[in-house]
Protein backbone atom coordinates (compact mmCIF):
# COMPACT_ATOMS: atom_id res chain seq x y z
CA UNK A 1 0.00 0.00 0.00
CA UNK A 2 3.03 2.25 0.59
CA UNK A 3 3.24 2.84 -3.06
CA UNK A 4 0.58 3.85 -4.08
CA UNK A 5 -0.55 6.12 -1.07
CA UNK A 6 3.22 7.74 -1.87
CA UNK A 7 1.80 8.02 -5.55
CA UNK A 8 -1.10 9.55 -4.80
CA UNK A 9 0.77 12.60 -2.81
CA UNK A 10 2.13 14.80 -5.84
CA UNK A 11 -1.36 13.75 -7.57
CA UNK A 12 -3.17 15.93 -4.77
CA UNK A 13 -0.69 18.28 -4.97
CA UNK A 14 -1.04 18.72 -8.53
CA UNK A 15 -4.44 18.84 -8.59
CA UNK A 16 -4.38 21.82 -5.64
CA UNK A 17 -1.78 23.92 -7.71
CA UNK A 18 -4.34 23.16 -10.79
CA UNK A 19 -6.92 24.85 -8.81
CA UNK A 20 -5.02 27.72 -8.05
CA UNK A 21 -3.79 28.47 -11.18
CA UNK A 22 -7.30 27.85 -13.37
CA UNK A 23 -9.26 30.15 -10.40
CA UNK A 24 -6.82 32.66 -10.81
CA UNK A 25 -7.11 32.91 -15.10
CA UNK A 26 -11.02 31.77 -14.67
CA UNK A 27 -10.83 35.33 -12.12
CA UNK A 28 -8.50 37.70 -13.97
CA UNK A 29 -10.79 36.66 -16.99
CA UNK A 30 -14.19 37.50 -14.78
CA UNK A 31 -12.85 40.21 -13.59
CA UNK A 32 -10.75 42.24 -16.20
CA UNK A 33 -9.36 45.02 -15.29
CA UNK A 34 -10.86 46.94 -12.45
CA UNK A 35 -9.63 50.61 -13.46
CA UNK A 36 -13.53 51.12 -14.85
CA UNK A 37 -14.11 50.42 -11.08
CA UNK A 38 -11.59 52.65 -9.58
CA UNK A 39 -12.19 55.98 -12.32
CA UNK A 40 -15.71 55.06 -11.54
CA UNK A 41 -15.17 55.64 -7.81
CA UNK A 42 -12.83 58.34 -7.61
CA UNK A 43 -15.42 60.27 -9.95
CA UNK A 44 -18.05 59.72 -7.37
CA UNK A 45 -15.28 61.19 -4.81
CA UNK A 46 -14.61 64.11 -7.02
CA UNK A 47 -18.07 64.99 -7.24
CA UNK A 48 -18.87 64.95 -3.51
CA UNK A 49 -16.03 67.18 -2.78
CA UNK A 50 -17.38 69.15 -5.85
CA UNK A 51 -20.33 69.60 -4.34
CA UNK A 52 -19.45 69.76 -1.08
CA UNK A 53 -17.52 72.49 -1.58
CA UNK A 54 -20.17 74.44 -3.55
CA UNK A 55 -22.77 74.11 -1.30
CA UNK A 56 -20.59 75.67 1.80
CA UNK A 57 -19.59 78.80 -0.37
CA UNK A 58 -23.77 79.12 -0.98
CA UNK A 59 -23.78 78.49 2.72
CA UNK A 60 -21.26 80.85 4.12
CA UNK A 61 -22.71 84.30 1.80
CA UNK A 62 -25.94 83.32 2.98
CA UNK A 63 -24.34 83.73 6.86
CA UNK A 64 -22.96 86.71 6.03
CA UNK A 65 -25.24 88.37 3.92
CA UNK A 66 -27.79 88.02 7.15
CA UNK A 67 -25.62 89.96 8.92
CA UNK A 68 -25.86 92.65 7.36
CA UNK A 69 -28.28 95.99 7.81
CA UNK A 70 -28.82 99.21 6.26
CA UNK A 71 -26.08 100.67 8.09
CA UNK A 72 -23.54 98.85 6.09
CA UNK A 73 -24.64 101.45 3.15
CA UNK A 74 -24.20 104.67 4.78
CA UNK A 75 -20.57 103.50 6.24
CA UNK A 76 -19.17 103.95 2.69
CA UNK A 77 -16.77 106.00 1.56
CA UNK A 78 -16.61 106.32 -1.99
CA UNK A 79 -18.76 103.35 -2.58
CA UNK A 80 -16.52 100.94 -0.90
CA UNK A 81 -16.77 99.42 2.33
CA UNK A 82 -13.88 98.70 4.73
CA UNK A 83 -16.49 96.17 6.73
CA UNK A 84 -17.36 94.66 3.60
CA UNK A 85 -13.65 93.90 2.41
CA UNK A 86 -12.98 92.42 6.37
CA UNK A 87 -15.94 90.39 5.91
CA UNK A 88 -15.21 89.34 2.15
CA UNK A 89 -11.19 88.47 3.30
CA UNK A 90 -12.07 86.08 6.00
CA UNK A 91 -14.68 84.14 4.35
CA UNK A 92 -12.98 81.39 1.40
CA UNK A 93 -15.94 80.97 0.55
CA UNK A 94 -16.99 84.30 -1.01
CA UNK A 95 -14.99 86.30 -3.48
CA UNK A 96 -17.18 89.73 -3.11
CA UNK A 97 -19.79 91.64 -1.45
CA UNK A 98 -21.98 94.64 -2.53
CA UNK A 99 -25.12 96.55 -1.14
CA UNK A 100 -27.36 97.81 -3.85
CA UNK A 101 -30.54 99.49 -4.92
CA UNK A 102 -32.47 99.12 -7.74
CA UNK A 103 -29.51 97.76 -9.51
CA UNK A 104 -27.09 100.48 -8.92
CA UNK A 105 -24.28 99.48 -6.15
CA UNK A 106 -24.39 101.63 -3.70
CA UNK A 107 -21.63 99.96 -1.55
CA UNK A 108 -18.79 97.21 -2.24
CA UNK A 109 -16.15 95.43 -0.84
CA UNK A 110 -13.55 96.18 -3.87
CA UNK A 111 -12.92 97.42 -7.14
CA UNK A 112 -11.90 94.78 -9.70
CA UNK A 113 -12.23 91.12 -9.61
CA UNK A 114 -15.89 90.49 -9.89
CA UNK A 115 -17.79 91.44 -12.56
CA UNK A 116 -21.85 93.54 -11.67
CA UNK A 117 -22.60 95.18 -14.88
CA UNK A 118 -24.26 93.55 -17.44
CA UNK A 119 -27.23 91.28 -18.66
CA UNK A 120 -28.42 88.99 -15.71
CA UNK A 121 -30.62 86.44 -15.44
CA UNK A 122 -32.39 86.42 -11.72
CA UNK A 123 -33.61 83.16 -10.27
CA UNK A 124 -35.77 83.47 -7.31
CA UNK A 125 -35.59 80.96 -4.55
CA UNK A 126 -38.16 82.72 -2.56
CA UNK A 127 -39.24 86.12 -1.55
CA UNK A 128 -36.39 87.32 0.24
CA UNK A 129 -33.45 85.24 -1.92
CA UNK A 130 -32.35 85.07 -5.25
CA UNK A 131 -29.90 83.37 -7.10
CA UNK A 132 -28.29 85.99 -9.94
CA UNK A 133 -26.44 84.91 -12.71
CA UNK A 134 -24.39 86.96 -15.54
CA UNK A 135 -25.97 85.90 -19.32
CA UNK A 136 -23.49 84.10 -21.23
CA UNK A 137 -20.82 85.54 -23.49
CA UNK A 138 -19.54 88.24 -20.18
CA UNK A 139 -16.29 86.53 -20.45
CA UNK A 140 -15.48 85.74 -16.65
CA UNK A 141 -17.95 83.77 -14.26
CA UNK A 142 -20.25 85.56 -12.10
CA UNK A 143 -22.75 83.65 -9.79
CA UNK A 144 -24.21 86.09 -7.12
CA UNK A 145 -26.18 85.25 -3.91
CA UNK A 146 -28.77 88.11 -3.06
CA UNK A 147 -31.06 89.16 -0.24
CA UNK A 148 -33.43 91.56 -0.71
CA UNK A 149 -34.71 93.68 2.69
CA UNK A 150 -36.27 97.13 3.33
CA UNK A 151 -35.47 98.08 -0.05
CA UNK A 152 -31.93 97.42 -0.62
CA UNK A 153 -30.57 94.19 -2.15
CA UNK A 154 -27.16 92.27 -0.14
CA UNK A 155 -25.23 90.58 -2.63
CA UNK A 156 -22.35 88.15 -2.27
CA UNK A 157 -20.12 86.47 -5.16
CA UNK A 158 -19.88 82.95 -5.12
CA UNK A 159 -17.02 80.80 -5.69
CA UNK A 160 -17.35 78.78 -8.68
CA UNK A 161 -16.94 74.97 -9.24
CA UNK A 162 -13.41 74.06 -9.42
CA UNK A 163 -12.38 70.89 -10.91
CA UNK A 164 -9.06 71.60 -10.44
CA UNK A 165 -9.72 71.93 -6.47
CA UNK A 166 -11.06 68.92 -5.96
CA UNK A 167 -8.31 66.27 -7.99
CA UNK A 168 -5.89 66.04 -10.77
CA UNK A 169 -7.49 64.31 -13.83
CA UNK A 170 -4.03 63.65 -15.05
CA UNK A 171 -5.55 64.49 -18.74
CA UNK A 172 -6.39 67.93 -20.15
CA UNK A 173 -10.03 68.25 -20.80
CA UNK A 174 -11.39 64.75 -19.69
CA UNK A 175 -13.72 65.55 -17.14
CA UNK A 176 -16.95 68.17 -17.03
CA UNK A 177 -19.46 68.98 -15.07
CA UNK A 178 -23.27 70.53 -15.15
CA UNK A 179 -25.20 71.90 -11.84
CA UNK A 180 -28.86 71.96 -11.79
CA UNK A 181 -29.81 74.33 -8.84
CA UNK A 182 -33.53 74.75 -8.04
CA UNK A 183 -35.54 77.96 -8.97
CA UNK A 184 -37.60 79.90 -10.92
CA UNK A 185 -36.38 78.88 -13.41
CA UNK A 186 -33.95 76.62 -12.48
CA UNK A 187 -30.14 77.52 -12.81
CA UNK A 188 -27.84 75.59 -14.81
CA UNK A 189 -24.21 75.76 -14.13
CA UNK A 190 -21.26 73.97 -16.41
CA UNK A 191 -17.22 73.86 -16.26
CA UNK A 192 -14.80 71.64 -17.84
CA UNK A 193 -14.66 69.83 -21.31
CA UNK A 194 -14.35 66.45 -23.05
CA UNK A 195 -12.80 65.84 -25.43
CA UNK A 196 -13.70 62.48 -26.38
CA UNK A 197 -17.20 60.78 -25.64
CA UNK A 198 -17.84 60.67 -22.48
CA UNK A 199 -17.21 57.39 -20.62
CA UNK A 200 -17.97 57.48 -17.32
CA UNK A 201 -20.63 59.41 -15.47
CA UNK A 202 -22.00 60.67 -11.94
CA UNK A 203 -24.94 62.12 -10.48
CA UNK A 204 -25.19 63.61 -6.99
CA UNK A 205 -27.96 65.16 -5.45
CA UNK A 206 -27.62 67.70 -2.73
CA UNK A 207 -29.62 69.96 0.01
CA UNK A 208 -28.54 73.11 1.08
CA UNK A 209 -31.75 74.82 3.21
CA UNK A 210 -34.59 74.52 1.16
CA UNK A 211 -32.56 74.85 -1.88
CA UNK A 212 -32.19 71.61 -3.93
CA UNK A 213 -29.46 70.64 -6.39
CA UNK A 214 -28.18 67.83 -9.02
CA UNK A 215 -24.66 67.65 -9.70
CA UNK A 216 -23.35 65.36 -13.29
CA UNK A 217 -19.81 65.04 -13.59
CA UNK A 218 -18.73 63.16 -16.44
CA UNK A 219 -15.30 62.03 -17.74
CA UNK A 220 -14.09 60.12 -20.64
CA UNK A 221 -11.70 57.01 -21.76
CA UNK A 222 -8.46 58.89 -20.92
CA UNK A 223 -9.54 59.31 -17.24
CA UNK A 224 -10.27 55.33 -16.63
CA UNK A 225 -6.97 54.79 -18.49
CA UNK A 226 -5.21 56.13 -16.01
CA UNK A 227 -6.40 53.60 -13.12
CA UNK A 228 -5.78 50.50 -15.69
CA UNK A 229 -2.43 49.64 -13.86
CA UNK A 230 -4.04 50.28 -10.26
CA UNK A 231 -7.26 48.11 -11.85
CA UNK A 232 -5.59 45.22 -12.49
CA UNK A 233 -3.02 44.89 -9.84
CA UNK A 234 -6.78 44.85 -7.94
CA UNK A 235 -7.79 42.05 -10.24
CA UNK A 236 -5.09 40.00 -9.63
CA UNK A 237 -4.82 40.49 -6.13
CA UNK A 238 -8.24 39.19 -5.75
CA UNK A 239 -8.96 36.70 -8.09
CA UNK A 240 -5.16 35.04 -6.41
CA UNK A 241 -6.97 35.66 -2.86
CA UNK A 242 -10.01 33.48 -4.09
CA UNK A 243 -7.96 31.01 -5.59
CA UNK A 244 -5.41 30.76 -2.81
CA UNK A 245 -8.90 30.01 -0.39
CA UNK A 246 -10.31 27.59 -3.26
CA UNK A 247 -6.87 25.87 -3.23
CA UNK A 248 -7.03 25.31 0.45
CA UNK A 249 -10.39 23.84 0.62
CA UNK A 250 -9.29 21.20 -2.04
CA UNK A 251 -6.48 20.43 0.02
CA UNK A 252 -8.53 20.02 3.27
CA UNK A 253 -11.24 17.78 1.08
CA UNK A 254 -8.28 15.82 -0.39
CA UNK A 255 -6.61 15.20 2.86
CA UNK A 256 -9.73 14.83 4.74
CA UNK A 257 -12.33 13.16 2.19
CA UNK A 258 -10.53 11.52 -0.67
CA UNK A 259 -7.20 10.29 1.49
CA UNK A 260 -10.13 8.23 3.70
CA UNK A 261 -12.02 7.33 0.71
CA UNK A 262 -8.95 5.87 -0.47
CA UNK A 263 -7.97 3.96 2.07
CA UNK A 264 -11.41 2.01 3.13
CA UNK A 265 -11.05 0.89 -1.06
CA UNK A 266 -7.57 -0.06 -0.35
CA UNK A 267 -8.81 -2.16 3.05
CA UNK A 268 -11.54 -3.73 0.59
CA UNK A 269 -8.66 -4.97 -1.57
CA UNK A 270 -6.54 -6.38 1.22
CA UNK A 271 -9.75 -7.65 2.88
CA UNK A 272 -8.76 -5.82 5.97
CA UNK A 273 -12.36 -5.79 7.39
CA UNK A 274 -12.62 -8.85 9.37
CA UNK A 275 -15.62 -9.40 11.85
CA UNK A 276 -15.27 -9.75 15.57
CA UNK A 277 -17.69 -11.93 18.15
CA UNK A 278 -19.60 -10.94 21.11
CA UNK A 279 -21.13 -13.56 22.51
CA UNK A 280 -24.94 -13.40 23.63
CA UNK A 281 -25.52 -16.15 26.37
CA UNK A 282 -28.03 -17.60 27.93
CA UNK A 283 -28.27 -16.13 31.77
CA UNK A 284 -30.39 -19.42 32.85
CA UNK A 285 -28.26 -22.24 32.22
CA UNK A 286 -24.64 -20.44 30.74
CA UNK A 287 -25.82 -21.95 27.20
CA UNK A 288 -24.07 -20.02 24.30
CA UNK A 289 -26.98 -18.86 21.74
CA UNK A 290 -25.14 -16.94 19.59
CA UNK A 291 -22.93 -13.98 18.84
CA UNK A 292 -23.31 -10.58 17.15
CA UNK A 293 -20.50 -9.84 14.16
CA UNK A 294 -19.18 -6.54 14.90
CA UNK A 295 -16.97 -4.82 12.09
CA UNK A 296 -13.07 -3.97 12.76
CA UNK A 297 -10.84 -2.49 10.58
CA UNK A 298 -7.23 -4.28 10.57
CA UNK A 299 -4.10 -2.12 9.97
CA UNK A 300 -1.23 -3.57 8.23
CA UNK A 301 0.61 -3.64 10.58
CA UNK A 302 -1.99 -5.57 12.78
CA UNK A 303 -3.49 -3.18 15.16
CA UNK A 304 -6.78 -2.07 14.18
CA UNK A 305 -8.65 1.21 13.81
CA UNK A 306 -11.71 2.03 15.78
CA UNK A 307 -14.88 1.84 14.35
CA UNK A 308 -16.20 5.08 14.96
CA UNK A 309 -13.36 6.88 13.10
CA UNK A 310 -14.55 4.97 9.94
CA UNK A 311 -18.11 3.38 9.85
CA UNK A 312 -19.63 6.81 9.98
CA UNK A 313 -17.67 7.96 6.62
CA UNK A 314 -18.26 4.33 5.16
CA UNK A 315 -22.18 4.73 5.97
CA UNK A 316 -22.01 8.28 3.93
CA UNK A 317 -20.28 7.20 1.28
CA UNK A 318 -21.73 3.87 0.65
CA UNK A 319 -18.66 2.16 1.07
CA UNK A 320 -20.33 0.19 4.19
CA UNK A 321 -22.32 -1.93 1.25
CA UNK A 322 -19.49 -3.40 -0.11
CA UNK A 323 -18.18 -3.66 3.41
CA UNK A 324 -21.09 -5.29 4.82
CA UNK A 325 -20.59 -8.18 1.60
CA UNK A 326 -16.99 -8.85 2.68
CA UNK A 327 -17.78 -9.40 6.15
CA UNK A 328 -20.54 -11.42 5.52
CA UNK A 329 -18.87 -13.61 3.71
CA UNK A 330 -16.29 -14.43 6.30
CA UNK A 331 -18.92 -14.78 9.27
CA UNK A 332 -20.66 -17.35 7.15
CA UNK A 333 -17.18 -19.20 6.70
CA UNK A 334 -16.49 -18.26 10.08
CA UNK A 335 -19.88 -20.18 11.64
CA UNK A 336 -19.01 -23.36 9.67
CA UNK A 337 -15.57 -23.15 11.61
CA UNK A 338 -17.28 -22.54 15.12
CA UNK A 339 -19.68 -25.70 14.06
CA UNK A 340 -22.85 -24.43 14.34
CA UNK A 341 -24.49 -26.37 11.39
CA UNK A 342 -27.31 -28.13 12.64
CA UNK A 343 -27.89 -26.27 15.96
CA UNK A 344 -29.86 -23.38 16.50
CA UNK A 345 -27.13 -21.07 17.09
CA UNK A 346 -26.80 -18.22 15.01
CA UNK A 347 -24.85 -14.65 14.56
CA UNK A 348 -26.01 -11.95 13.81
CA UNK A 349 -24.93 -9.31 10.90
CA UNK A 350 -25.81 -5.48 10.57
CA UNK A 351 -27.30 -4.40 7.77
CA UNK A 352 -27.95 -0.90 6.81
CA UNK A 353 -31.34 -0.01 4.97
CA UNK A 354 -29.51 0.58 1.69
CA UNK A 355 -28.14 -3.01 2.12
CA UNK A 356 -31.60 -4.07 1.10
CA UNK A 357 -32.52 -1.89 -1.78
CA UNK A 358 -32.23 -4.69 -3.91
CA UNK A 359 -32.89 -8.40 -3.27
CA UNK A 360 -29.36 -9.05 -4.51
CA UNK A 361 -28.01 -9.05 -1.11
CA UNK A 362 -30.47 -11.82 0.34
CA UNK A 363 -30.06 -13.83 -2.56
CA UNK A 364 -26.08 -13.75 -1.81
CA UNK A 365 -26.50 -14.94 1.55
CA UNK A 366 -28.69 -17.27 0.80
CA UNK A 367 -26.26 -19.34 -1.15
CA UNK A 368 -23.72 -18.40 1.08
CA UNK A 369 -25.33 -20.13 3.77
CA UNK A 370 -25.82 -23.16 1.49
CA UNK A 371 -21.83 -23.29 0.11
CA UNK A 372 -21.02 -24.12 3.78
CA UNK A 373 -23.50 -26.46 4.50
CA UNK A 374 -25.44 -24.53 7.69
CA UNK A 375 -29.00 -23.56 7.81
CA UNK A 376 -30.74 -20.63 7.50
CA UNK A 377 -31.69 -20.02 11.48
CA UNK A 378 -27.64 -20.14 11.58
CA UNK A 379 -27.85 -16.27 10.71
CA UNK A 380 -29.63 -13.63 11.45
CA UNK A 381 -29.68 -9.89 10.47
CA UNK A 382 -29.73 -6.78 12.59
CA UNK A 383 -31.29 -3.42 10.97
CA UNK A 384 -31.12 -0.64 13.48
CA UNK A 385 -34.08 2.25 14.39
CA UNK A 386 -30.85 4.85 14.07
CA UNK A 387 -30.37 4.63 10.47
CA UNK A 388 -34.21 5.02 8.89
CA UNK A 389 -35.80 3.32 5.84
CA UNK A 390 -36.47 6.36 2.92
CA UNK A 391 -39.15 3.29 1.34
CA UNK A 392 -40.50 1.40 3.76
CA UNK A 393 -42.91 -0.54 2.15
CA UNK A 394 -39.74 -1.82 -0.07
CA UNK A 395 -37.84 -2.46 3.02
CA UNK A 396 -41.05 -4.86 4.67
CA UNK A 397 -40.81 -6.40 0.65
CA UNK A 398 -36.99 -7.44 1.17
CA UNK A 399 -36.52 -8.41 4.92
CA UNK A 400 -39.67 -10.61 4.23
CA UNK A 401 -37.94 -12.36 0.95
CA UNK A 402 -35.01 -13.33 3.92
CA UNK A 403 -37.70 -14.05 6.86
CA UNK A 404 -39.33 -16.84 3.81
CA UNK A 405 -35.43 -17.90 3.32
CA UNK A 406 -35.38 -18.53 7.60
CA UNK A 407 -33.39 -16.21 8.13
CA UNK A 408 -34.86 -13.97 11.59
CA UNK A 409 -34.67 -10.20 11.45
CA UNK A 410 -33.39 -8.68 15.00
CA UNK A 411 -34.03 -4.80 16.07
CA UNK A 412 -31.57 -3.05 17.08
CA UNK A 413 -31.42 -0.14 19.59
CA UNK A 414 -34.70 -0.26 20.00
CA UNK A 415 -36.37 2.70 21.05
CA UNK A 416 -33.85 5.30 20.45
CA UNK A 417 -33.96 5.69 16.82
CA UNK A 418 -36.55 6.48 14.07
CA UNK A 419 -38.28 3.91 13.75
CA UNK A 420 -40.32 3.28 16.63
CA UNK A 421 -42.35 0.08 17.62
CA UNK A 422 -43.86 1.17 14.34
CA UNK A 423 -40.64 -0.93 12.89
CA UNK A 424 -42.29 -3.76 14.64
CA UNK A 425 -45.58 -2.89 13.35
CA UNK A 426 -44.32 -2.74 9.71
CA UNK A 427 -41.40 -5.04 9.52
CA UNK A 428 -41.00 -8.95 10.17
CA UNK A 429 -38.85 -8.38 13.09
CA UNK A 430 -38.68 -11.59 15.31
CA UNK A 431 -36.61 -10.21 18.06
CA UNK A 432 -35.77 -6.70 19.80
CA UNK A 433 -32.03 -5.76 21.17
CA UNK A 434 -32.47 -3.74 24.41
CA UNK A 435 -29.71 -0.87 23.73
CA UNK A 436 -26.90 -0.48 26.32
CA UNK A 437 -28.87 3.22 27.53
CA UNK A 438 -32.04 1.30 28.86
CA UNK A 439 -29.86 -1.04 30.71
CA UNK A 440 -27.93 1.21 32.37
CA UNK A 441 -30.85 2.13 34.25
CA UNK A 442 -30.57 -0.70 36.04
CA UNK A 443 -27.51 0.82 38.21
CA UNK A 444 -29.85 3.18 39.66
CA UNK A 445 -33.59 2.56 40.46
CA UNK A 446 -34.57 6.97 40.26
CA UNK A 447 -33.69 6.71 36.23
CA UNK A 448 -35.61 8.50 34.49
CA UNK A 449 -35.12 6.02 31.26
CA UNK A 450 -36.40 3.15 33.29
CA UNK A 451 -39.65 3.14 32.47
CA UNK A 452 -39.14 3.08 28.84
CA UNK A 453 -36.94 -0.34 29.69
CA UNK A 454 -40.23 -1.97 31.11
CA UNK A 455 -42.20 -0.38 28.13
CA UNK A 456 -39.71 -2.51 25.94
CA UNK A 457 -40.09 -5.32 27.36
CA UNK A 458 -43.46 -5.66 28.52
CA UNK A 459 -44.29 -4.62 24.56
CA UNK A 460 -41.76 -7.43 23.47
CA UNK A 461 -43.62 -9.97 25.63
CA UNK A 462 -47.62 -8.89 24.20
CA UNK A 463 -45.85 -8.65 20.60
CA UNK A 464 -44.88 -12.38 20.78
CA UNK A 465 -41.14 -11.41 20.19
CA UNK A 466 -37.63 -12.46 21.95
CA UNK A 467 -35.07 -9.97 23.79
CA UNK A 468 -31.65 -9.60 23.89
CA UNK A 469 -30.16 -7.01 26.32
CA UNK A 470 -26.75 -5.55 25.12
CA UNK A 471 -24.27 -3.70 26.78
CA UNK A 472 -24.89 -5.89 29.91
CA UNK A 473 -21.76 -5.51 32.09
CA UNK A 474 -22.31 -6.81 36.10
CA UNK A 475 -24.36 -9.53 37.74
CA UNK A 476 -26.45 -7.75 39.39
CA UNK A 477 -28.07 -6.12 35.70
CA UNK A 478 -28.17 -10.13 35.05
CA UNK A 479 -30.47 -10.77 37.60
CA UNK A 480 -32.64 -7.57 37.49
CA UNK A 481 -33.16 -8.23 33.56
CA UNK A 482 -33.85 -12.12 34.58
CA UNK A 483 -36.74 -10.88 37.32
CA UNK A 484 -38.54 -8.90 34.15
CA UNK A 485 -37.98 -12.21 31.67
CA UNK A 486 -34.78 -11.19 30.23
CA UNK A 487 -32.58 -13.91 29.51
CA UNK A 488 -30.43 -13.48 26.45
CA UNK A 489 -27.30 -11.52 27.45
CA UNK A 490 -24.79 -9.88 25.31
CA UNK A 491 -22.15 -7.49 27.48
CA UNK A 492 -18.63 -7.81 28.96
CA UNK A 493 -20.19 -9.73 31.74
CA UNK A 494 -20.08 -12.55 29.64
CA UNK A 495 -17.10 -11.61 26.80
CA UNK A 496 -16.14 -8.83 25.09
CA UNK A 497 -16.07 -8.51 21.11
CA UNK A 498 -13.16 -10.94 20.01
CA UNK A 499 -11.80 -12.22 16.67
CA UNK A 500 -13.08 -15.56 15.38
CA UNK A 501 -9.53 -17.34 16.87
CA UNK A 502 -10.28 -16.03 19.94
CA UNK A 503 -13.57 -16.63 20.09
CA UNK A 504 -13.03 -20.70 19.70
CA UNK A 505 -11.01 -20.74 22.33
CA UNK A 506 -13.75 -18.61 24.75
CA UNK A 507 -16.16 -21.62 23.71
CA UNK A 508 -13.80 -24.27 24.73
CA UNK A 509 -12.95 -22.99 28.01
CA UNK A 510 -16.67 -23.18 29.16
């Protein structure tokens, strides 16, 4: 076996590293190159700050255009305004102030900079505020906030949308924006250019007061171009996460699934699953009855490997059916040896419900039983109530083909399964196995299981059908099970499970 098991290492290894190779291409090829992704995102970013940075300039005239009064106008000299220019230099977020009537300025902050004369186009926001903008075609941008009280109108310039402010594009001309600003009419604000098709494309939408606002910024191929080397260092770093996590859960179902899977087929090959004996006695007289053929799995090296580390994969897998036929056919060898033919001792084999999907099975022990010239009450089968029948109108169809053979169906761990007495009710069972959990009860009188024990076997003795308590381990559970008609006794107080060698040799000593 050495061999091959060494064989089979760089053959999981290979087919981990295939994994993580073909899930990182199969990824890269899903996911391409991310820079749409990151142009995508730091447009969105670009337009927040856009906006955000808009909508505190509208906010920060509107503070300071409510504090202002009347008596801002008559503090000029010359038409400018000393408290205007203070106000106007400590606020980023306005580029000019002015007090004016009908038009005319009567008051500003400074000369140049900002231009006030010209064609306008007035959007009111309500009564009291205004948003004023120059027509097109003035040559320089002028967006004006204005108040209007006791006859004189406060106005403050705003600072325009900057692109530039708010990121480098790293292209000339790739990225634009429009501003729809609520108001009658609405006001429609633009900066930047394209010049290629535009590409890529965000909307924001944004509240400052009662004043509502969409911002679009676009860009085109030339600004995702410039992520492509950021986009796909993001591509491959994820798709080689995912595979690296797809690789390692091959590994841990090759090493944990497969490497097991592998082994029980190799045991089938070597015949490694032999069956051991526990006797079942009579308590009355010391008469052997029979045994029960547990399964053991021998090592190579002789020592064997629990059950529960194996039958539970075996069961899943379905391995246990080809299992089951191997170790059937050495118990029936193995009862010729103990020379049983012609009594009514028997053993017992476990079958599981897909054992008897088919009538295959009973047909195969039938002739078994026949090659080594015993008879049919020299065997017996064992289903148990913890694995349940999925048909079980087919299972009542083949365990009654092997009761007409005469061959006795036991129950196993009766009552703790899924089954039921309605197993009883539905199946041709002849005799129920009292699990190790009801006997136990017998140590101590205030279990609460012990009523289900007498249940069991005051149903048994209406029903017609034998016991056999299991798991039996001191006199004193002998005699309590003997006082409620329990005489069939399988446990360590009589012998513990034992190869077939062994066995012998328990018989002859008695």
């Amino acid at each position: 076996m050495r061999p091959t098991l060494l064989a089979r290492v760089p053959q999981d290894r290979l087919i981990v590293l295939c994994t993580f190779v073909l899930s990182t291409l199969l990824g890269l090829g899903l996911l391409g190159s991310l820079n749409q992704q990151f142009a995508q995102r730091q447009l969105r970013l670009q337009g927040e700050a856009l906006l955000h940075e808009f909508q505190a300039s509208l906010r920060q005239a509107g503070q300071e255009l409510l504090a202002l009064d009347p008596a801002e106008a008559r503090a000029c000299e010359g038409g400018l305004s000393l408290s205007l220019a203070r106000r106007t230099f400590s606020n980023a977020g306005v580029r000019w102030m002015a007090i004016a009537r009908e038009g005319e300025l009567l008051c500003r902050s400074h000369v140049v900079g900002v231009p006030w004369n010209g064609a306008k186009r007035v959007h009111k926001v309500d009564a009291q505020w205004s948003l004023i903008a120059l027509e097109p075609g003035e040559g320089r941008y002028g967006l004006f906030l204005s108040r209007e009280q006791q006859g004189l109108q406060y106005l403050a310039a705003l600072e325009p949308p900057n692109l530039d402010a708010v990121g480098e594009a790293s292209c000339a001309q790739c990225r634009r924006f429009s501003l729809k600003i609520q108001g009658t009419p609405p006001l429609q604000l633009q900066g930047g250019g394209l010049r290629g098709s535009s590409s890529l494309s965000h909307e924001i939408q944004g509240q400052e007061g009662e004043l509502g606002m969409v911002l679009t910024l676009q860009a085109d191929a030339r600004f995702a171009e410039h992520y492509r080397l950021q986009g796909w260092l993001a591509s491959l770093l994820i798709a080689t996460l995912v595979a690296a996590a797809l690789a390692l859960g091959m590994h841990k179902l090759l090493k944990s699934r497969s490497s097991l899977d592998f082994l029980l087929r190799e045991g089938l090959r070597r015949n490694a699953f032999v069956p051991f004996y526990q006797p079942i006695v009579d308590s009355r007289d010391g008469r052997i009855l029979g045994a029960e053929a547990l399964i053991r799995w021998r090592r190579a090296d002789g020592s064997f490997v629990p059950p529960g580390q194996f039958i539970p994969y075996a069961e899943d897998s379905g391995l246990i059916l080809p299992i089951t036929e191997q170790l059937t056919r050495q118990v029936i060898k193995d009862v010729a040896r103990f020379g049983w033919a012609g009594t009514d001792q028997f053993v017992s084999i476990n079958l599981v419900p897909e054992q008897l999907d088919s009538p295959s099975y009973g047909q195969s022990l039938s002739q078994l039983i026949a090659e080594q010239g015993l008879q049919s009450r020299n065997v017996s089968v064992e289903i148990t109530e913890r694995r349940q029948f999925h048909d079980l109108v087919k299972g009542r169809q083949m365990l009654s083909l092997l009761v007409q053979a005469g061959i006795e169906i036991k129950l196993d761990d009766a009552g703790t399964g899924f089954g039921g007495f309605s197993y009883v009710q539905e199946l041709p069972i002849g005799t129920l196995k009292i699990d190790k959990m009801f006997v136990d009860t017998l140590r101590s009188g205030s279990d609460a299981k012990r009523p289900v024990l007498d249940a069991i076997v005051q149903f048994a003795r209406q029903s017609g059908l034998q016991t056999i308590a299991e798991g039996v381990e001191t006199e004193d559970q002998v005699h309590k099970l003997a006082a409620m008609g329990v005489y069939a006794i399988q446990g360590y107080v009589y012998g513990r499970p034992q190869s077939a060698e062994d066995f012998m040799r328990w018989m002859a000593d008695r």
